[in-house]
Protein backbone atom coordinates (compact mmCIF):
# COMPACT_ATOMS: atom_id res chain seq x y z
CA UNK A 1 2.76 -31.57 47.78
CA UNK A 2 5.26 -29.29 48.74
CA UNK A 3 8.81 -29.13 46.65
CA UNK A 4 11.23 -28.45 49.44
CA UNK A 5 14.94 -26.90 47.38
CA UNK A 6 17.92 -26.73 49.48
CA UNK A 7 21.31 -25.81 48.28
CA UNK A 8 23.59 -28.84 47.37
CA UNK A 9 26.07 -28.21 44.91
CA UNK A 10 29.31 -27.95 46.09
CA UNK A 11 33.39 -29.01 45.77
CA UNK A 12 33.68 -30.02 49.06
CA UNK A 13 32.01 -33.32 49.86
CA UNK A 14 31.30 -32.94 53.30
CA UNK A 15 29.42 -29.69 52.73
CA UNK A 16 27.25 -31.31 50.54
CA UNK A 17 26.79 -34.53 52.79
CA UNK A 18 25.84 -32.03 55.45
CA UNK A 19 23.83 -30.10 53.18
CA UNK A 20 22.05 -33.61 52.62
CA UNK A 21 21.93 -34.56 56.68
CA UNK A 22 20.08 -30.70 56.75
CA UNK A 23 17.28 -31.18 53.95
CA UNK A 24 16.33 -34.41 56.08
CA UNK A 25 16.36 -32.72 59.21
CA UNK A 26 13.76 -30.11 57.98
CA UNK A 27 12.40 -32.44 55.57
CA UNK A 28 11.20 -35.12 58.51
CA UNK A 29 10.54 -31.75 60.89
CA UNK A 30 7.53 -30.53 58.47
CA UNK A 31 6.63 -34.41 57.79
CA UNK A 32 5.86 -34.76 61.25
CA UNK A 33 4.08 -31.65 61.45
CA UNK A 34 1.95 -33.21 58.44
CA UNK A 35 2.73 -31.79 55.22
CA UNK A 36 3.47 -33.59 52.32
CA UNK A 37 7.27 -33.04 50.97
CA UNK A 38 9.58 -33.54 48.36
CA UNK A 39 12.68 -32.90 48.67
CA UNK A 40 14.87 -33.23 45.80
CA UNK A 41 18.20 -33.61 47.87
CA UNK A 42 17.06 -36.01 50.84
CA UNK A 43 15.71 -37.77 48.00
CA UNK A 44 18.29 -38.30 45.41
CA UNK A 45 21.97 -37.46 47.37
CA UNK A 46 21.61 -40.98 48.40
CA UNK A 47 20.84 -42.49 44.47
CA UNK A 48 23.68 -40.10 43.30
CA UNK A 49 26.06 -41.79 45.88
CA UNK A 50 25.42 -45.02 45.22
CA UNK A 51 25.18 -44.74 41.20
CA UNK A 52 27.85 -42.34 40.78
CA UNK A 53 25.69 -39.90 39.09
CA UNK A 54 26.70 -35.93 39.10
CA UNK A 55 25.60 -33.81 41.85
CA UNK A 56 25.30 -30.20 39.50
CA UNK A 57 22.38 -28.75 38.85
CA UNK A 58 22.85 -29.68 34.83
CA UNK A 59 22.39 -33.51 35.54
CA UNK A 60 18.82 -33.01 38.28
CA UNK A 61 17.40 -30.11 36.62
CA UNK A 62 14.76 -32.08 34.45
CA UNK A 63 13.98 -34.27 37.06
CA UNK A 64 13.46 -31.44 39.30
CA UNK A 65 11.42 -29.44 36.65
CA UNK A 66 9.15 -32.84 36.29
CA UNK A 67 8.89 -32.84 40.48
CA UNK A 68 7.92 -28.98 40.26
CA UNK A 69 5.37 -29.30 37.78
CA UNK A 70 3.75 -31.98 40.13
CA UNK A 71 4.14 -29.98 43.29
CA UNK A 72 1.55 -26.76 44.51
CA UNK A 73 4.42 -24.63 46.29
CA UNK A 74 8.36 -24.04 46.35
CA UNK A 75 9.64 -23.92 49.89
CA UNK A 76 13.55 -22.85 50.07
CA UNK A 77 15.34 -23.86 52.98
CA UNK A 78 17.69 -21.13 53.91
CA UNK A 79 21.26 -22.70 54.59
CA UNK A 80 24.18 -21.29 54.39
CA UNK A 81 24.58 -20.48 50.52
CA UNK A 82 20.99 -21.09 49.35
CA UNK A 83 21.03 -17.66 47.71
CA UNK A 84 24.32 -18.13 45.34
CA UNK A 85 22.73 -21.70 44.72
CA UNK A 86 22.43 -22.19 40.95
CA UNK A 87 19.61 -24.68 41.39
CA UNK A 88 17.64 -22.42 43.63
CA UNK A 89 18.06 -19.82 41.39
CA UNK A 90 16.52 -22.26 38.60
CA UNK A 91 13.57 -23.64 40.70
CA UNK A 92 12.68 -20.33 42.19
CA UNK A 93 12.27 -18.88 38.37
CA UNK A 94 10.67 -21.99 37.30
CA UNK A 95 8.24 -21.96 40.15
CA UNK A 96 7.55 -18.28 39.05
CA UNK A 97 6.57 -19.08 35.46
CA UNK A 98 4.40 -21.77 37.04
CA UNK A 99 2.73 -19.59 39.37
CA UNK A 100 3.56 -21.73 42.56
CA UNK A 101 3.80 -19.62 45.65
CA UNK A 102 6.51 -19.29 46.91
CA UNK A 103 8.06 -19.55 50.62
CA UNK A 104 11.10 -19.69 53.02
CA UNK A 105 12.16 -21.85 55.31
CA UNK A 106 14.54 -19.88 58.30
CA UNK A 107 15.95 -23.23 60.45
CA UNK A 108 15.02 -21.59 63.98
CA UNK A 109 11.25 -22.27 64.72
CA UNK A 110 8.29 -23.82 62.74
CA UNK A 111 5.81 -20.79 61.75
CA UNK A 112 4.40 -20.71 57.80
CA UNK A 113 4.14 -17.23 56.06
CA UNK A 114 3.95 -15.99 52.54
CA UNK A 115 6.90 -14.44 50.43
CA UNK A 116 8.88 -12.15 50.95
CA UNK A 117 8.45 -12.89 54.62
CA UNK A 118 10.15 -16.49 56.45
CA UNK A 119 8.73 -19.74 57.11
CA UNK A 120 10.85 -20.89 60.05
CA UNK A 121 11.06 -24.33 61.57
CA UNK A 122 12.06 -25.47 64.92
């Protein structure tokens, strides 16, 4: 299974409901192309609406840790702001002490390579 982080976090609603629409898009992109995903924020933005629950990194980050353990690689989506994210910050050195591998996702075109280069979807 692959842990799919996207950045989230921000003061502006609508930036993180887009953020949200985003992770889905790429989310339901790779599905189709048949890999198994999780991603954290197309799977609890909608929870954290309807409960009221924070949207900071504090509140997720043992739920994420739990969904990292479980998961064989970290894939970052690259959105705008994914590398001042606090939470990718915290998954990427998590995955690292873990020993996951590691990759990024460029939204252009759907081709998988190994870090430091881009995974890229279309």
């Amino acid at each position: 299974m692959i842990y799919l982080a996207s950045p989230y976090t921000h003061t502006d609603p609508k930036v993180r409901e887009s953020r949200f629409h985003d992770a889905c898009k790429v989310a339901g992109r790779l599905m189709q192309k048949g890999h198994r995903i999780f991603s954290p924020i197309a799977h609890s933005h909608p929870i954290a609406l309807s409960c009221g629950l924070p949207t900071e990194w504090g509140f997720w980050k043992k739920y994420d840790m739990e969904f990292l353990k479980l998961c064989s690689q970290l894939w970052i989506i690259q959105l705008k702001g994914w590398n001042e994210s606090l939470g990718i910050s915290k998954e990427i050195k998590i995955s690292r002490r873990l020993e996951k591998p590691i990759y990024y996702v460029e939204p252009v075109f759907l081709k998988i390579s190994k870090t430091p280069h881009k995974m890229v979807y279309a």
